[in-house]
PDB file of N, CA and C in Angstrom:
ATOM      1  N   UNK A   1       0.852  -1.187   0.000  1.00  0.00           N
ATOM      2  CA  UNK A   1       0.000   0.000   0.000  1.00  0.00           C
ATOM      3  C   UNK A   1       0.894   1.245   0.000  1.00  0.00           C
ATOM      4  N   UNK A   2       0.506   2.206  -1.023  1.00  0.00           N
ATOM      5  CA  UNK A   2       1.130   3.241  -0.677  1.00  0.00           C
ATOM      6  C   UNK A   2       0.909   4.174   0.717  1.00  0.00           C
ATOM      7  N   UNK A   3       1.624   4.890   1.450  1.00  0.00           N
ATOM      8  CA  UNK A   3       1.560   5.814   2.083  1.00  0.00           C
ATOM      9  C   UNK A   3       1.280   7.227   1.571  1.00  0.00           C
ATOM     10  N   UNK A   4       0.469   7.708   1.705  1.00  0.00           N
ATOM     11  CA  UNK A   4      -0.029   9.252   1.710  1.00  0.00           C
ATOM     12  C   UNK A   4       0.072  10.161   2.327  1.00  0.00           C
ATOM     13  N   UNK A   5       0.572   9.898   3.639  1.00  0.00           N
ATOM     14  CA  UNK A   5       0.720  10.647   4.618  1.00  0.00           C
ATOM     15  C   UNK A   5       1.785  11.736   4.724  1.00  0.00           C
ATOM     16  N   UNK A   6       1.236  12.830   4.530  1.00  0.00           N
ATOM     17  CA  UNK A   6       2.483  13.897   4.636  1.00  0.00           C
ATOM     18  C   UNK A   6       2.685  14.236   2.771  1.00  0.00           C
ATOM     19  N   UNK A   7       2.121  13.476   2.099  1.00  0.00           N
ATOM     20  CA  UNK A   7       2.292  14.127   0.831  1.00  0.00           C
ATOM     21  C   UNK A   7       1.652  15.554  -0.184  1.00  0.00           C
ATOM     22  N   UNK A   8       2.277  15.869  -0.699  1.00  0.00           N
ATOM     23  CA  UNK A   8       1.524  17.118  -1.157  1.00  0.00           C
ATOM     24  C   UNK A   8       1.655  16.879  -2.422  1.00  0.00           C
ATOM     25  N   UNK A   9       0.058  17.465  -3.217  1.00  0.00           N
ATOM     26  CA  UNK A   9      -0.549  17.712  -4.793  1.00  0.00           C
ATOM     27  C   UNK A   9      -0.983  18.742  -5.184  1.00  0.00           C
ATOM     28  N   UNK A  10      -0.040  18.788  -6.046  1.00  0.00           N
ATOM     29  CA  UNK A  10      -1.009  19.978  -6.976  1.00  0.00           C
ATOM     30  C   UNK A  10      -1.651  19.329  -8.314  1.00  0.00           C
ATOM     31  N   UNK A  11      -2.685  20.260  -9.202  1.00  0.00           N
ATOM     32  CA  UNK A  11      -2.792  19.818 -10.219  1.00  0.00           C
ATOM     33  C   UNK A  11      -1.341  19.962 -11.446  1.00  0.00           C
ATOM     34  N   UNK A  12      -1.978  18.990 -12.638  1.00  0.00           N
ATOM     35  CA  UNK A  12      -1.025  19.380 -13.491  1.00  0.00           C
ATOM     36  C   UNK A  12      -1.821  19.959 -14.870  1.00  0.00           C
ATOM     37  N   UNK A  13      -0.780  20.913 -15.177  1.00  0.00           N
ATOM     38  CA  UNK A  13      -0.855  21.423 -16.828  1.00  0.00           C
ATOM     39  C   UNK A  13       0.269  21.357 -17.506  1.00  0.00           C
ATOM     40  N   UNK A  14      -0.260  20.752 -18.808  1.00  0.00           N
ATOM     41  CA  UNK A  14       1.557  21.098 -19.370  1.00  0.00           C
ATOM     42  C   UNK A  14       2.564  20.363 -19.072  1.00  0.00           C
ATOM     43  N   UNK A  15       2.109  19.127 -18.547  1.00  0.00           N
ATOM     44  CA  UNK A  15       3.389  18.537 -18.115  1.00  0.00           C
ATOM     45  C   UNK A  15       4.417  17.856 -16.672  1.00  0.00           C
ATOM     46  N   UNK A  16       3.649  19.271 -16.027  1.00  0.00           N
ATOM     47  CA  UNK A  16       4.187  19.761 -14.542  1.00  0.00           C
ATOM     48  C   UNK A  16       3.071  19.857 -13.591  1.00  0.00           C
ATOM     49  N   UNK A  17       3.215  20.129 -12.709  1.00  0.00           N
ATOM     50  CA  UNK A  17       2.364  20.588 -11.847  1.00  0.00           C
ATOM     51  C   UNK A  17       1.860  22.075 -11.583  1.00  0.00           C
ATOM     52  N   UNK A  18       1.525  22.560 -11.232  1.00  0.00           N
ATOM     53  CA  UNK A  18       1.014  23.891 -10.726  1.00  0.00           C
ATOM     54  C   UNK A  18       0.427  24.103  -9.483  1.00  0.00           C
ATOM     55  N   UNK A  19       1.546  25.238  -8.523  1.00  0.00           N
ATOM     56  CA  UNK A  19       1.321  25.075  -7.266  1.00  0.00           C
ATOM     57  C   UNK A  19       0.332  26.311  -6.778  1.00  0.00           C
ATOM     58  N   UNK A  20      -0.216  26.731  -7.841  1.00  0.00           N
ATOM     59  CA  UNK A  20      -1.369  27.000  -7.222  1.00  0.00           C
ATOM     60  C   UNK A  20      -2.489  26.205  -6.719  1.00  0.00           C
ATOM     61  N   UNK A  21      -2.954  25.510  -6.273  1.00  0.00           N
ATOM     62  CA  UNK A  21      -3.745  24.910  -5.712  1.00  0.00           C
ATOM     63  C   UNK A  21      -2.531  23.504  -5.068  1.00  0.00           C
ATOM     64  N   UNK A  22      -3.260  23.339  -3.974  1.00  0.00           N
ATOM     65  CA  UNK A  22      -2.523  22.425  -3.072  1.00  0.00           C
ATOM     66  C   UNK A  22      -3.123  21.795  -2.377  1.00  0.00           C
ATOM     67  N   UNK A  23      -3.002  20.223  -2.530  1.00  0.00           N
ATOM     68  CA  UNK A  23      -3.404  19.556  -1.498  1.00  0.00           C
ATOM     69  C   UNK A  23      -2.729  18.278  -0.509  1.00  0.00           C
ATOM     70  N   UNK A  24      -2.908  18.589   0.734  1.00  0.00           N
ATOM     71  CA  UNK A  24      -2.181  17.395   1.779  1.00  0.00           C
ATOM     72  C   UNK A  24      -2.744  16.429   2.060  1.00  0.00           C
ATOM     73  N   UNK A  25      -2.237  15.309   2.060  1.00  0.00           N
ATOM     74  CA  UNK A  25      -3.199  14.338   2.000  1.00  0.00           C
ATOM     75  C   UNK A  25      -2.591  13.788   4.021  1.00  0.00           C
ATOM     76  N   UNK A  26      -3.412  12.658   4.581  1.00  0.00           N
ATOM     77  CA  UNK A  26      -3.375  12.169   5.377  1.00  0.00           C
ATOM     78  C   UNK A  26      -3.806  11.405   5.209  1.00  0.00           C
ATOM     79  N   UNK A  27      -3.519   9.449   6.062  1.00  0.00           N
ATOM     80  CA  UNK A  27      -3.222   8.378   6.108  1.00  0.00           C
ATOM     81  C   UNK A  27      -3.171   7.950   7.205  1.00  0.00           C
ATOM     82  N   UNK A  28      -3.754   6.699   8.012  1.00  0.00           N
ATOM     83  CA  UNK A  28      -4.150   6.117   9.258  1.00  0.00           C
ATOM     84  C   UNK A  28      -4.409   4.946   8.395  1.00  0.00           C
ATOM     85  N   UNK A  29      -3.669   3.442   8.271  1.00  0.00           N
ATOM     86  CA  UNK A  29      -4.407   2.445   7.879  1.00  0.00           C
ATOM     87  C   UNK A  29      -4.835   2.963   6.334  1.00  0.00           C
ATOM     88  N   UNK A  30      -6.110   2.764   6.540  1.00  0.00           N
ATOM     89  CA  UNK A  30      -6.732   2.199   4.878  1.00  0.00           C
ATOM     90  C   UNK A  30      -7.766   3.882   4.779  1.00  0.00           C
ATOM     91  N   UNK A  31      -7.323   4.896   5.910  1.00  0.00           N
ATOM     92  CA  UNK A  31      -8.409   6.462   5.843  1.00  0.00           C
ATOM     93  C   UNK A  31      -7.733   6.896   5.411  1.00  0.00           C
ATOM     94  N   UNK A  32      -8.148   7.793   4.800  1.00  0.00           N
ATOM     95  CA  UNK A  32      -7.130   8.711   4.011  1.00  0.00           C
ATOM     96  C   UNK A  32      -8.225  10.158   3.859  1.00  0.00           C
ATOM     97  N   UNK A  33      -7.214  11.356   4.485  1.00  0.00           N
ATOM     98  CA  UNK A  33      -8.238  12.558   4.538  1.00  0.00           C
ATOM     99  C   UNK A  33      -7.485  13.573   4.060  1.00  0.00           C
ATOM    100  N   UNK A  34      -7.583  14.717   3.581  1.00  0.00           N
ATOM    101  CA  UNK A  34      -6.822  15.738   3.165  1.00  0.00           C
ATOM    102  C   UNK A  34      -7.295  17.176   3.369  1.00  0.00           C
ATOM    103  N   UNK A  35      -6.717  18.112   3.225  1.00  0.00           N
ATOM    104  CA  UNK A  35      -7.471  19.703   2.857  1.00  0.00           C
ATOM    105  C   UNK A  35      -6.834  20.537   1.645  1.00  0.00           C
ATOM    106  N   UNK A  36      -7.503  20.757   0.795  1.00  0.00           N
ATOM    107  CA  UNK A  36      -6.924  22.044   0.121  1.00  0.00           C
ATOM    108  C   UNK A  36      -7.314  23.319  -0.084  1.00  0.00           C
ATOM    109  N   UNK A  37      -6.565  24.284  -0.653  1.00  0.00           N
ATOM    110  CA  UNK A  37      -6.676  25.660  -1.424  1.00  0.00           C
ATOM    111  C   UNK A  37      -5.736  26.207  -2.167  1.00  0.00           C
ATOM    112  N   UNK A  38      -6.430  26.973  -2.668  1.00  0.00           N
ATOM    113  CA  UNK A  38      -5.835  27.825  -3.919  1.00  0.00           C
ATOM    114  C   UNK A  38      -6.215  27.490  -5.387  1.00  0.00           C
ATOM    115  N   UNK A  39      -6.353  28.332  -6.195  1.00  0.00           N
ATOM    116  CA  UNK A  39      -6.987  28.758  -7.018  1.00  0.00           C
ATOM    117  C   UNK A  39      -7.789  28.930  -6.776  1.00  0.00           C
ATOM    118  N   UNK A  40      -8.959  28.530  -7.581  1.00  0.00           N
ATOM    119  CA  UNK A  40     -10.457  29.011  -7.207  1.00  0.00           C
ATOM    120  C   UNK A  40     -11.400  28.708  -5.743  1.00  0.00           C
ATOM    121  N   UNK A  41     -10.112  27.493  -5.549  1.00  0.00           N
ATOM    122  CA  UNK A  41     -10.852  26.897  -3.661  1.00  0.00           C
ATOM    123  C   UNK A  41     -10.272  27.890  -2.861  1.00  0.00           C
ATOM    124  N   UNK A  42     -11.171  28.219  -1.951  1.00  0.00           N
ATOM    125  CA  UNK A  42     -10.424  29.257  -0.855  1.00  0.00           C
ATOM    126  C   UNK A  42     -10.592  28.160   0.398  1.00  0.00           C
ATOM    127  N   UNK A  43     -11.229  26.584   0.224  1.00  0.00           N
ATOM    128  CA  UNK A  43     -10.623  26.139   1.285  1.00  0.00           C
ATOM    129  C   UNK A  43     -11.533  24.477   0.489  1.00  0.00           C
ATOM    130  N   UNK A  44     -11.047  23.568   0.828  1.00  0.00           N
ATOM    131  CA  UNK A  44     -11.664  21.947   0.752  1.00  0.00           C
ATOM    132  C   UNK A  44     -11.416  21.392   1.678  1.00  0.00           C
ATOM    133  N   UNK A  45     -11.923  19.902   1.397  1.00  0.00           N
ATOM    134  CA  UNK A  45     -11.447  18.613   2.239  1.00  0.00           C
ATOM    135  C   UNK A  45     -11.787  17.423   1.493  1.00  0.00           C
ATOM    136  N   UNK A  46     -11.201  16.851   2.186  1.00  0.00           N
ATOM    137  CA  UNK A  46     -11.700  15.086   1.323  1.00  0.00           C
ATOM    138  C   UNK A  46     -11.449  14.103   2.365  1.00  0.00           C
ATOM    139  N   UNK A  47     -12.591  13.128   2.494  1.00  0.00           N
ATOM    140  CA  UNK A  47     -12.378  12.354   3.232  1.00  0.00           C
ATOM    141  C   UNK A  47     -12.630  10.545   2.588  1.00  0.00           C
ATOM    142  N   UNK A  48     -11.824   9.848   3.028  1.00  0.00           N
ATOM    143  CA  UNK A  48     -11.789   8.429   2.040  1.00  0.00           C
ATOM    144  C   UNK A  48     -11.308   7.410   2.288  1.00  0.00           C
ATOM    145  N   UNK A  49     -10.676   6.268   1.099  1.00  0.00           N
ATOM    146  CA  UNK A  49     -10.304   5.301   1.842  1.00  0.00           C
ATOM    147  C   UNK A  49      -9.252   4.782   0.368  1.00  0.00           C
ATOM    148  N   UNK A  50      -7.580   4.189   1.066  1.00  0.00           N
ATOM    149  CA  UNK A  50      -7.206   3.850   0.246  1.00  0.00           C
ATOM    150  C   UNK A  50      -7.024   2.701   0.472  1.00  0.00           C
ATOM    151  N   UNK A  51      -7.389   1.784  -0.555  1.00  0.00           N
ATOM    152  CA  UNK A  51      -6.886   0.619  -1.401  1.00  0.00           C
ATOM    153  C   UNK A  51      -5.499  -0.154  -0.919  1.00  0.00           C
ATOM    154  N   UNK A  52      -5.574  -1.493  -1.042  1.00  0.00           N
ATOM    155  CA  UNK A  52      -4.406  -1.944  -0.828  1.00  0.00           C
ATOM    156  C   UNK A  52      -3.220  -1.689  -2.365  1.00  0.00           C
ATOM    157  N   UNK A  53      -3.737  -1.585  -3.426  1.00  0.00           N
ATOM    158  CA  UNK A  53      -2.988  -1.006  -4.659  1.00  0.00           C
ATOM    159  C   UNK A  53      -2.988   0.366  -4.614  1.00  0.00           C
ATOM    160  N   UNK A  54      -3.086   1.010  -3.645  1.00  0.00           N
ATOM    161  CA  UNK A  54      -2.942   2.904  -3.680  1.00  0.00           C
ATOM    162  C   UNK A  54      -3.885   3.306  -4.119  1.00  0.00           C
ATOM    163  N   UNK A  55      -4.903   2.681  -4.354  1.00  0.00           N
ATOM    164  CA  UNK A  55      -6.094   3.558  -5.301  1.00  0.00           C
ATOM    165  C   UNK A  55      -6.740   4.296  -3.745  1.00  0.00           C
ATOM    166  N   UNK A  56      -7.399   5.416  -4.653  1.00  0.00           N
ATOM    167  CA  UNK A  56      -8.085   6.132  -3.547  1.00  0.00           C
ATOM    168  C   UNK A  56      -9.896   6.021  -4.108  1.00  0.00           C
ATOM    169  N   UNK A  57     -10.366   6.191  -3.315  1.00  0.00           N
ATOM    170  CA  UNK A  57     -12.274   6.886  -2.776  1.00  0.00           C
ATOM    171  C   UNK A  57     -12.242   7.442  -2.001  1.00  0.00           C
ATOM    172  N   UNK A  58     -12.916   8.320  -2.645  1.00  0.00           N
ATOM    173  CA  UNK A  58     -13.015   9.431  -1.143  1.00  0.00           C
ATOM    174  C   UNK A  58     -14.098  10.665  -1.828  1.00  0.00           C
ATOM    175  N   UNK A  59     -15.083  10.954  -0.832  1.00  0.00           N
ATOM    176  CA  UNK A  59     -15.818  12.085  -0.972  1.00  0.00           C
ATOM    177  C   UNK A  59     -15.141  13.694  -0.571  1.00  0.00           C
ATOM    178  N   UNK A  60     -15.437  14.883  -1.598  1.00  0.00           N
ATOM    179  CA  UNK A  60     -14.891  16.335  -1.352  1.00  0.00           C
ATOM    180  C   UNK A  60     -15.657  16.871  -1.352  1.00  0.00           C
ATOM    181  N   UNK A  61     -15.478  18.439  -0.251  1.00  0.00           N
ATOM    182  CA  UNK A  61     -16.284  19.452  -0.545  1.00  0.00           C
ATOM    183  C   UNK A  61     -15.269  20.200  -0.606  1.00  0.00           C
ATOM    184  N   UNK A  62     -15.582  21.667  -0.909  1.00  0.00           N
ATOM    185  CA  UNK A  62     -15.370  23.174  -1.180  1.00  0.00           C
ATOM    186  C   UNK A  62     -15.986  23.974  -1.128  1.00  0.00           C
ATOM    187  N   UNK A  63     -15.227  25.106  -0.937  1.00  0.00           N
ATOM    188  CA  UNK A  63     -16.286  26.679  -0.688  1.00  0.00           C
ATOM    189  C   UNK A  63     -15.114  27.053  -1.983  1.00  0.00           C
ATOM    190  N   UNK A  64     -16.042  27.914  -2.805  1.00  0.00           N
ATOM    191  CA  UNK A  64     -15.007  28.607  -4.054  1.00  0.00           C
ATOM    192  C   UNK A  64     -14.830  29.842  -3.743  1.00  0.00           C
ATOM    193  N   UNK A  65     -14.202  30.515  -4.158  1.00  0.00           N
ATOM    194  CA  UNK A  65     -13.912  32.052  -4.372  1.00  0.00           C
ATOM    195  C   UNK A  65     -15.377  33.091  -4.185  1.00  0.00           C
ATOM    196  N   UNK A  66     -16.145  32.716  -4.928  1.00  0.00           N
ATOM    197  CA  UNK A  66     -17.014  33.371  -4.967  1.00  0.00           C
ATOM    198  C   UNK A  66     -18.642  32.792  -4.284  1.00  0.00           C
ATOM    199  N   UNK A  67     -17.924  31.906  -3.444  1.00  0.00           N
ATOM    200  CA  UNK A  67     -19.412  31.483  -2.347  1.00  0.00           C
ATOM    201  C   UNK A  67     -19.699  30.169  -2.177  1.00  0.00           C
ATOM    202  N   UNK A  68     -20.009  30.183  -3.672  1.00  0.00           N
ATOM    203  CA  UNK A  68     -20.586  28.366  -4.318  1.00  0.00           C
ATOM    204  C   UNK A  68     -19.534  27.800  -3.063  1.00  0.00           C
ATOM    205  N   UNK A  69     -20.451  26.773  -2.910  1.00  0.00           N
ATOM    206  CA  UNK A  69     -20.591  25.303  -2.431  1.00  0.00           C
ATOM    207  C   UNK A  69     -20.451  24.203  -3.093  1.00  0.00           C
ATOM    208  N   UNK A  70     -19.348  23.198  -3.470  1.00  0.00           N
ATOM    209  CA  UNK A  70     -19.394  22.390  -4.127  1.00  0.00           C
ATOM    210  C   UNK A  70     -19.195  20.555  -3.632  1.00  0.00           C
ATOM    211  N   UNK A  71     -19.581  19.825  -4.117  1.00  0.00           N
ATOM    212  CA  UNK A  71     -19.570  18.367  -3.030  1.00  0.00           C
ATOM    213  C   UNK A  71     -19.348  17.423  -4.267  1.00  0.00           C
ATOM    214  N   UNK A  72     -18.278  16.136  -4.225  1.00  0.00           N
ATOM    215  CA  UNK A  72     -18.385  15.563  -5.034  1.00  0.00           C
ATOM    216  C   UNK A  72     -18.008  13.948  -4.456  1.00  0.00           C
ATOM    217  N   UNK A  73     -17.570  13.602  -5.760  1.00  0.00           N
ATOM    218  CA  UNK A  73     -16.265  12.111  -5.291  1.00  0.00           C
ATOM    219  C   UNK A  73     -15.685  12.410  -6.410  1.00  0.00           C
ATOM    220  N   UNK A  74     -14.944  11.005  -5.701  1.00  0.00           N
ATOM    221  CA  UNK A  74     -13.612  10.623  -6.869  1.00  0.00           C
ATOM    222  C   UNK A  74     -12.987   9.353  -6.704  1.00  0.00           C
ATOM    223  N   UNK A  75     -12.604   8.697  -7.878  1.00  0.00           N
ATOM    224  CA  UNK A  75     -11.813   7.453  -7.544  1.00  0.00           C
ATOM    225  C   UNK A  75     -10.570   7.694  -8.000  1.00  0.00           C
ATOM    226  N   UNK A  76      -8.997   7.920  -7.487  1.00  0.00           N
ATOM    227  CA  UNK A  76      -7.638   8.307  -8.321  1.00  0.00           C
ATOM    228  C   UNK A  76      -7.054   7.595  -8.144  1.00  0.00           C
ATOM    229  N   UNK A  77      -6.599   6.500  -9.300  1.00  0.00           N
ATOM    230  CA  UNK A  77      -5.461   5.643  -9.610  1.00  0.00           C
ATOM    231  C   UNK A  77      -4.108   6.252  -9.668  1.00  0.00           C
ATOM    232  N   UNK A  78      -3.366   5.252  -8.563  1.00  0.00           N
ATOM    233  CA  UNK A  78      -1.644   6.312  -8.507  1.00  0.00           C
ATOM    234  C   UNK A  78      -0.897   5.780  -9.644  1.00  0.00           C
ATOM    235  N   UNK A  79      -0.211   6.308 -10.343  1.00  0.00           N
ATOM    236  CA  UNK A  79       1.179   6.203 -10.952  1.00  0.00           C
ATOM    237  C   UNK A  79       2.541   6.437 -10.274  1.00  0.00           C
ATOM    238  N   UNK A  80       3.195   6.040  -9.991  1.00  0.00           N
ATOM    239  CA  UNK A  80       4.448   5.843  -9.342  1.00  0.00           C
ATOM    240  C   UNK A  80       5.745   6.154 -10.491  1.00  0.00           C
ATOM    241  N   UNK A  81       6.394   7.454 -10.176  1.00  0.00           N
ATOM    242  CA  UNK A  81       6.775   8.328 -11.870  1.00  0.00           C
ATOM    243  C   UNK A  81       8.871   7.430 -11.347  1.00  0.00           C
ATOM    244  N   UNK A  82       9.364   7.648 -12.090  1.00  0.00           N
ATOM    245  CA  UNK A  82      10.618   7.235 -11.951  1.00  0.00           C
ATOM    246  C   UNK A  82      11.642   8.186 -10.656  1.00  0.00           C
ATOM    247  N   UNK A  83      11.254   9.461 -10.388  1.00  0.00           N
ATOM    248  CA  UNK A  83      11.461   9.995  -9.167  1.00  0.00           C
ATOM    249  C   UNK A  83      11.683   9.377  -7.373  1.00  0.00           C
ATOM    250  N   UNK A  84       9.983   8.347  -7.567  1.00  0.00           N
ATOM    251  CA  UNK A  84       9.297   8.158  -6.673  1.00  0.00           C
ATOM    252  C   UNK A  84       8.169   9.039  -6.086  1.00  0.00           C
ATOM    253  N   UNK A  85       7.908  10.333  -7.162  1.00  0.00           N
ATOM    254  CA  UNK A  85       6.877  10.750  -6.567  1.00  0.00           C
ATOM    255  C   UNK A  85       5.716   9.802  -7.071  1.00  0.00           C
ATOM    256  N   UNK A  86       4.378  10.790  -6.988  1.00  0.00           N
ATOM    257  CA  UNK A  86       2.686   9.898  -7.293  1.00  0.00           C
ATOM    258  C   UNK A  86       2.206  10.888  -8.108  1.00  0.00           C
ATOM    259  N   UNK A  87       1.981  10.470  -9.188  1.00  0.00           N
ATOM    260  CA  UNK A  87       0.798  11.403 -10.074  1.00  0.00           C
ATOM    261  C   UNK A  87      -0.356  10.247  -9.880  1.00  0.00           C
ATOM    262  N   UNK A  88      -1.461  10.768  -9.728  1.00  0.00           N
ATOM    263  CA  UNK A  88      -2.763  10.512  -9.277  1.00  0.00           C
ATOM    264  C   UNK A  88      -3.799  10.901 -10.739  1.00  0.00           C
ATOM    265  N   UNK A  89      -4.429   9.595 -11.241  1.00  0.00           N
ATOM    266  CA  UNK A  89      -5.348  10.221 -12.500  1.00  0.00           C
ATOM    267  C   UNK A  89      -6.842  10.059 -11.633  1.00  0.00           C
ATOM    268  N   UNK A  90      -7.590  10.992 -11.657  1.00  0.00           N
ATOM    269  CA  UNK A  90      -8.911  10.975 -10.925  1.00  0.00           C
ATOM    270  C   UNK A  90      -9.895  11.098 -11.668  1.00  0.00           C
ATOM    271  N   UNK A  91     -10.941  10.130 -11.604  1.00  0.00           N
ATOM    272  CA  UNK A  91     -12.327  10.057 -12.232  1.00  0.00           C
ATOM    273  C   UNK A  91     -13.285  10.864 -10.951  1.00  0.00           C
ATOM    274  N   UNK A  92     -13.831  11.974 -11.068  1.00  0.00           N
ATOM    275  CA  UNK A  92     -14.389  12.614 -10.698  1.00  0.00           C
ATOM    276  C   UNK A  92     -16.035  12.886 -11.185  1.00  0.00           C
ATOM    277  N   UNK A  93     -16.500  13.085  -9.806  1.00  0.00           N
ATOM    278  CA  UNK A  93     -18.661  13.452  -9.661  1.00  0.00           C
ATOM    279  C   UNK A  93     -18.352  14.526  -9.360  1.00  0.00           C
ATOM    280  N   UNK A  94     -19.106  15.679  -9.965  1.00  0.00           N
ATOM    281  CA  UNK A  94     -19.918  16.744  -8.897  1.00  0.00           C
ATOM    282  C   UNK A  94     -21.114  16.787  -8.787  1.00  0.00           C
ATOM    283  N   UNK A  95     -21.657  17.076  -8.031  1.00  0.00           N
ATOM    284  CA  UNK A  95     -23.292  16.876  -7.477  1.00  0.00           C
ATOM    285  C   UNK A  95     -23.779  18.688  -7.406  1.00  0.00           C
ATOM    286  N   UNK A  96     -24.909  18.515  -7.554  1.00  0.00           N
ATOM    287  CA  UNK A  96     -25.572  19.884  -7.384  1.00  0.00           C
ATOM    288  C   UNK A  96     -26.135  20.712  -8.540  1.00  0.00           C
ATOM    289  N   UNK A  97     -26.349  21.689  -8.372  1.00  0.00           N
ATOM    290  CA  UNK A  97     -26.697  22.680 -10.061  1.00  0.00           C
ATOM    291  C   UNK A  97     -25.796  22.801 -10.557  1.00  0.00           C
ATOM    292  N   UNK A  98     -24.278  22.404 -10.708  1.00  0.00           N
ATOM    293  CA  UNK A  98     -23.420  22.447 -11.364  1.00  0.00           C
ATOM    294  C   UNK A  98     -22.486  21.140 -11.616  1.00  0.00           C
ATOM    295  N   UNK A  99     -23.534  20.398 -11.742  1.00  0.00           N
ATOM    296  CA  UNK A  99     -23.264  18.394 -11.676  1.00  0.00           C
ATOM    297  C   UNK A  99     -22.532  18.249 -13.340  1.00  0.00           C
ATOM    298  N   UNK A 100     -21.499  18.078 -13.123  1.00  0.00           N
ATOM    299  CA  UNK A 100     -20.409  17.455 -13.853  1.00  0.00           C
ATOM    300  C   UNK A 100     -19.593  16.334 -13.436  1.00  0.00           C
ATOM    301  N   UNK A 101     -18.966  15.870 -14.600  1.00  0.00           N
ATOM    302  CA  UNK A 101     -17.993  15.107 -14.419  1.00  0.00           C
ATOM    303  C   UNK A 101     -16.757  15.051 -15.616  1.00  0.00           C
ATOM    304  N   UNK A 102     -15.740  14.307 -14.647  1.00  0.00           N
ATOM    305  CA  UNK A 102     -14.269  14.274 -16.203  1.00  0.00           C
ATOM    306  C   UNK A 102     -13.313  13.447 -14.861  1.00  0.00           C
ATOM    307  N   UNK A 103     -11.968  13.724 -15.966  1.00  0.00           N
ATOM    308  CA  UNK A 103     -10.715  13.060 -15.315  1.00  0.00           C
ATOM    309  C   UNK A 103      -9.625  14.339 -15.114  1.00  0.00           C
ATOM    310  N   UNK A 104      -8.946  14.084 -14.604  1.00  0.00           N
ATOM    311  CA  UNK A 104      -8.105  15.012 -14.077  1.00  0.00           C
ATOM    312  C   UNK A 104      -7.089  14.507 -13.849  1.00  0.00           C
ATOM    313  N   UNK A 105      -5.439  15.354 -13.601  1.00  0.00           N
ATOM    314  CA  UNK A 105      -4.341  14.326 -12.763  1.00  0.00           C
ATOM    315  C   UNK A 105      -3.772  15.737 -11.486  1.00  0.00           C
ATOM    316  N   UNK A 106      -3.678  15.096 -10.951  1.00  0.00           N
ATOM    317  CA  UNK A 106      -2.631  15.748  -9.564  1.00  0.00           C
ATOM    318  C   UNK A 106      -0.837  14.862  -9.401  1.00  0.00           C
ATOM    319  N   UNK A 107      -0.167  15.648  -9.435  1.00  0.00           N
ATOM    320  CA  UNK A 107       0.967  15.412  -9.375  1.00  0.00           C
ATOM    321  C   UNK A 107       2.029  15.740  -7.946  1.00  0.00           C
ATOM    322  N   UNK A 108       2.435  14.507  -6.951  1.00  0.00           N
ATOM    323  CA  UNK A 108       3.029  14.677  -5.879  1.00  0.00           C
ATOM    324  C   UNK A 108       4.292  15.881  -6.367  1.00  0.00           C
ATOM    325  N   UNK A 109       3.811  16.985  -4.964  1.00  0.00           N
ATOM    326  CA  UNK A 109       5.349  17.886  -5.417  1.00  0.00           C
ATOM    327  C   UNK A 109       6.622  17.846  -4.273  1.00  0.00           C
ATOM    328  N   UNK A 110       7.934  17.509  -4.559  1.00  0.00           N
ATOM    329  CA  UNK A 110       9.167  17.048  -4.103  1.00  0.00           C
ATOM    330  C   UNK A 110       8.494  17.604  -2.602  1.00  0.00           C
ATOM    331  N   UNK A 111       9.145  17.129  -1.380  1.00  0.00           N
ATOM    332  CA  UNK A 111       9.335  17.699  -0.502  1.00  0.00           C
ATOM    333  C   UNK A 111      10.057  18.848  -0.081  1.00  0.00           C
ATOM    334  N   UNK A 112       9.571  19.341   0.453  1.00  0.00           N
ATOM    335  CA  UNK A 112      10.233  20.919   1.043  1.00  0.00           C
ATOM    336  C   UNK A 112      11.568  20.557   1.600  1.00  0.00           C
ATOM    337  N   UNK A 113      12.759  21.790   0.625  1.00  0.00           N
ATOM    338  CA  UNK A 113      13.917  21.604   1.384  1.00  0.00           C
ATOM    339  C   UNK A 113      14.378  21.902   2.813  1.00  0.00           C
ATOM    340  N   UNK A 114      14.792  21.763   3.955  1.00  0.00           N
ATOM    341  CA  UNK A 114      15.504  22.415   5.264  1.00  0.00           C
ATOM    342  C   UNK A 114      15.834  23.333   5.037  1.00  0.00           C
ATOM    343  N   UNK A 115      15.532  24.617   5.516  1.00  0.00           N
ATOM    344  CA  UNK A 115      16.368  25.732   5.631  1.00  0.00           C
ATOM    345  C   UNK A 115      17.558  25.917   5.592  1.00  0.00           C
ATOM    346  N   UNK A 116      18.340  26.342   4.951  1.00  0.00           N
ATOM    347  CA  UNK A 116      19.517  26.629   4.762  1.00  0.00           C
ATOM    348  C   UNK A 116      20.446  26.792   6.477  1.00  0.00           C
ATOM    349  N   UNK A 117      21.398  26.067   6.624  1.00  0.00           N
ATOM    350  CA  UNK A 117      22.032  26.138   8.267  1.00  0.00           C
ATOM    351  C   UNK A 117      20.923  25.348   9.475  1.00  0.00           C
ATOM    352  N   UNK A 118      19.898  24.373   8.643  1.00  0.00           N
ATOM    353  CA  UNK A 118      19.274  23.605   9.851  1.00  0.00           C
ATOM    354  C   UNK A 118      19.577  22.410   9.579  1.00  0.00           C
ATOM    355  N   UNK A 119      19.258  21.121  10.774  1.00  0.00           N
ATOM    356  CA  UNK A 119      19.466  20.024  10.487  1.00  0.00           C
ATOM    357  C   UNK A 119      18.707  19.881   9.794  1.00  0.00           C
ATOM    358  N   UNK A 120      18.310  18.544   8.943  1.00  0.00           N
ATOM    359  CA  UNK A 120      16.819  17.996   8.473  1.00  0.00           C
ATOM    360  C   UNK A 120      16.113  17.556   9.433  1.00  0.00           C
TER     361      UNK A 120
END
């Protein structure tokens, strides 16, 4: 099983990721919960369950920029890139007056370096 815990996603465009929007994921066993923001989210969450192959389920909400309320799911199959980070492809619901759906990817971004003159 992969570990999630302590990892961070952004989406990708182009190739890369984009750290505007960010999300942390968390891991206990087979729960798996997260929060994000940025870009148009000024705040989320997701709460779920991963898979013994890394796959995730898990239900999200959001508050957007401009009020809306949004609630969905998702199921995201990991890819494991030659790095060792996780790009994540997600089949995604939204529910509500603005009920869509598609795929998407989020891409694990490196860990944060130590400050310059600290231990790790």
């Amino acid at each position: 099983m992969i570990d999630y815990d302590g990892r961070r996603f952004s989406p990708v465009a182009d190739g890369g990721p984009e750290e505007e929007r960010v999300a942390t994921y968390h891991q206990d066993g087979d729960l798996l919960w997260g929060e994000f923001s940025g870009g148009r989210a000024r705040r989320g969450s997701l709460t779920g369950i991963c898979g013994p192959d890394g796959s995730l389920r898990f239900a999200y909400c959001m508050v957007l920029e401009d009020g809306e309320i949004v609630s969905g799911r998702c199921v995201s199959t990991p890819q494991v890139l030659q790095d060792g980070r996780i790009r994540l492809r997600e089949v995604w619901e939204r529910y509500g007056p603005h009920a869509d759906s598609g795929v998407s990817y989020l891409q694990e971004l490196p860990a944060p370096r130590p400050a310059a003159g600290r231990a790790p």
